[in-house]
Protein backbone atom coordinates (compact mmCIF):
# COMPACT_ATOMS: atom_id res chain seq x y z
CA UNK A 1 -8.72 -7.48 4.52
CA UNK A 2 -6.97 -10.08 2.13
CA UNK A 3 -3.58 -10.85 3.54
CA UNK A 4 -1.63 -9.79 0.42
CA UNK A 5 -3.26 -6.48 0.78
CA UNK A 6 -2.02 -6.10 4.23
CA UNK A 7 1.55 -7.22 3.08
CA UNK A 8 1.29 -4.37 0.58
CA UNK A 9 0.16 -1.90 3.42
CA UNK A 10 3.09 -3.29 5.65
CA UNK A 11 5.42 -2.62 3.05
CA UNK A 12 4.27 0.73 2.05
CA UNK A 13 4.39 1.77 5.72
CA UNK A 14 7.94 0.43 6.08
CA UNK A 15 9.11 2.82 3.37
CA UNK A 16 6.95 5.75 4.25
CA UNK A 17 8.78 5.30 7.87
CA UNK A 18 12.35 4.55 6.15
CA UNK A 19 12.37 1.29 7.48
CA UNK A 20 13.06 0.47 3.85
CA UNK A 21 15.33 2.64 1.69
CA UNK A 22 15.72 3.14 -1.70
CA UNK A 23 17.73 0.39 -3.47
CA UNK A 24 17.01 -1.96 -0.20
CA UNK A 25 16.91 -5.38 -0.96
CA UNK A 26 13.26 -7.24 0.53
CA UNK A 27 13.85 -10.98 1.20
CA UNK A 28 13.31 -13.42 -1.21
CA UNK A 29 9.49 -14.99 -1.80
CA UNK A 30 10.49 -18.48 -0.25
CA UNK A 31 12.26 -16.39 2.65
CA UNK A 32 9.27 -14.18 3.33
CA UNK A 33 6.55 -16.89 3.22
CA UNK A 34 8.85 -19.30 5.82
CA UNK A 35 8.92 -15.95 8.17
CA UNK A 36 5.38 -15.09 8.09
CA UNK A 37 4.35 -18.51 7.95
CA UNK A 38 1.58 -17.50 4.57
CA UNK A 39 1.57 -18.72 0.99
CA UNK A 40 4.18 -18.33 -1.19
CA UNK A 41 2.01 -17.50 -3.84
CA UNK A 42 0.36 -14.45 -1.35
CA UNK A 43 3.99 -13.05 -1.17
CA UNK A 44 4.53 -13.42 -5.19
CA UNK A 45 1.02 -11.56 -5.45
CA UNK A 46 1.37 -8.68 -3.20
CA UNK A 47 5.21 -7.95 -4.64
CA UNK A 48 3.52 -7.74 -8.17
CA UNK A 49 1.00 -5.29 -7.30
CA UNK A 50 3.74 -3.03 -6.21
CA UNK A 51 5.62 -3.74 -9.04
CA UNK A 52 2.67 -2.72 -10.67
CA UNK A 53 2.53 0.79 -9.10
CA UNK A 54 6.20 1.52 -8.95
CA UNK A 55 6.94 0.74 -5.31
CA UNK A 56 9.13 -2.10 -6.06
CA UNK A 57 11.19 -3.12 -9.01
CA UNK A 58 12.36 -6.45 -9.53
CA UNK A 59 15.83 -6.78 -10.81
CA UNK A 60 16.78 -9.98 -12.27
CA UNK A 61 19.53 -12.75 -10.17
CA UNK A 62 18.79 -9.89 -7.26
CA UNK A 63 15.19 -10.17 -6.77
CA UNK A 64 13.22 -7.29 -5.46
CA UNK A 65 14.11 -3.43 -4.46
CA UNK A 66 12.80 -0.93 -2.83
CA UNK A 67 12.13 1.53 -5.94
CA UNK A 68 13.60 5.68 -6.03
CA UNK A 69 10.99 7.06 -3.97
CA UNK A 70 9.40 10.03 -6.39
CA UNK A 71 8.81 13.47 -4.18
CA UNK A 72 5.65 14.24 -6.07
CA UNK A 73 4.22 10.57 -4.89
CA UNK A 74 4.64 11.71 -1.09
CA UNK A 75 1.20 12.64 0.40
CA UNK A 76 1.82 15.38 2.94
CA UNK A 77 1.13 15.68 6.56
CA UNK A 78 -1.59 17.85 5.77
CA UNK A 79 -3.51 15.63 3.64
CA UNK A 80 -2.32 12.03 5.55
CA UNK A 81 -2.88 13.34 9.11
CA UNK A 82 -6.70 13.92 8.03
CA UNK A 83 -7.17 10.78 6.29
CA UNK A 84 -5.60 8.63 9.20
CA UNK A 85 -8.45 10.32 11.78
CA UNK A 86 -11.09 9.89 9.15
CA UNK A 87 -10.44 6.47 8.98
CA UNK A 88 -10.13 6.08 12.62
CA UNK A 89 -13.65 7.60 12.90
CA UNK A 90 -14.72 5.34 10.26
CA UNK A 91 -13.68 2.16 12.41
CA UNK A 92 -15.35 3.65 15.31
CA UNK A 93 -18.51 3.56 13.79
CA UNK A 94 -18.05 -0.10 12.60
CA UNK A 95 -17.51 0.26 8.97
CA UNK A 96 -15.17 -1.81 7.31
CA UNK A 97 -12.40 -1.32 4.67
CA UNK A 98 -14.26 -1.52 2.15
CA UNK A 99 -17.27 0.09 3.80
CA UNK A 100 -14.84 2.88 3.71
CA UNK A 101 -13.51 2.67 0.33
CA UNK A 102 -16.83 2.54 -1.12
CA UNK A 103 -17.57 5.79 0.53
CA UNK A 104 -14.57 7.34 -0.51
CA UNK A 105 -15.23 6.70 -3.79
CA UNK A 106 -19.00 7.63 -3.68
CA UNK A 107 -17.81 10.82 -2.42
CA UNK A 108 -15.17 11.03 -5.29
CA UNK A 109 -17.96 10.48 -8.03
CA UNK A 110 -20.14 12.99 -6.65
CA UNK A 111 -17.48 15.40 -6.77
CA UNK A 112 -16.28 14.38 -10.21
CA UNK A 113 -20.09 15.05 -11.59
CA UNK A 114 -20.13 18.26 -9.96
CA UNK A 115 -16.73 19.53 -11.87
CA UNK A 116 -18.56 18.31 -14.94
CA UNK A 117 -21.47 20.54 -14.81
């Protein structure tokens, strides 16, 4: 898995855990790259993305926050406990990330067609 993607996993993780807060401040790109030892550009990409989906906003002379969490964006226990062990099965039978993605999206078109008919 690219390491920007991880950094955007990490991140979403923290927050879903409240080891980031709304409002929190995330350490600078230059700060971030130094402590992780990666690319600076790899921070600068992965901060974007969730910019991008509303995870992060990016206030100018601050740098980044932690964005309001939104209640209706919160995936319940009932749907993320599931997913976790499905993807934990998936790794034990040797399929990758996107192995699994490609599945889950298979299995989302298939169902998509169905509701069409």
């Amino acid at each position: 898995m690219p390491i920007f993607r991880q950094l955007i996993d990490q991140i979403k993780q923290a927050i879903r855990m409240n080891l980031l807060v709304n409002g929190e401040q995330l350490p600078s790109v230059r700060v971030l790259a130094s402590a992780l030892q990666i690319n600076p550009m790899t921070i600068s990409k992965a901060f974007s993305q969730l910019e991008i989906e509303g995870v992060l906003i990016r206030k100018r002379g601050v740098g980044m926050l932690v964005a309001e969490v939104q209640e209706n964006g919160h995936i319940s226990s009932s749907i993320e406990t599931p997913l976790q062990k499905f993807i934990e099965n998936a790794h034990k039978e040797n399929l990758s990330n996107d192995q699994i993605m490609a599945l889950v999206q298979q299995y989302l078109s298939i169902q998509s067609q169905e509701k069409s008919k």
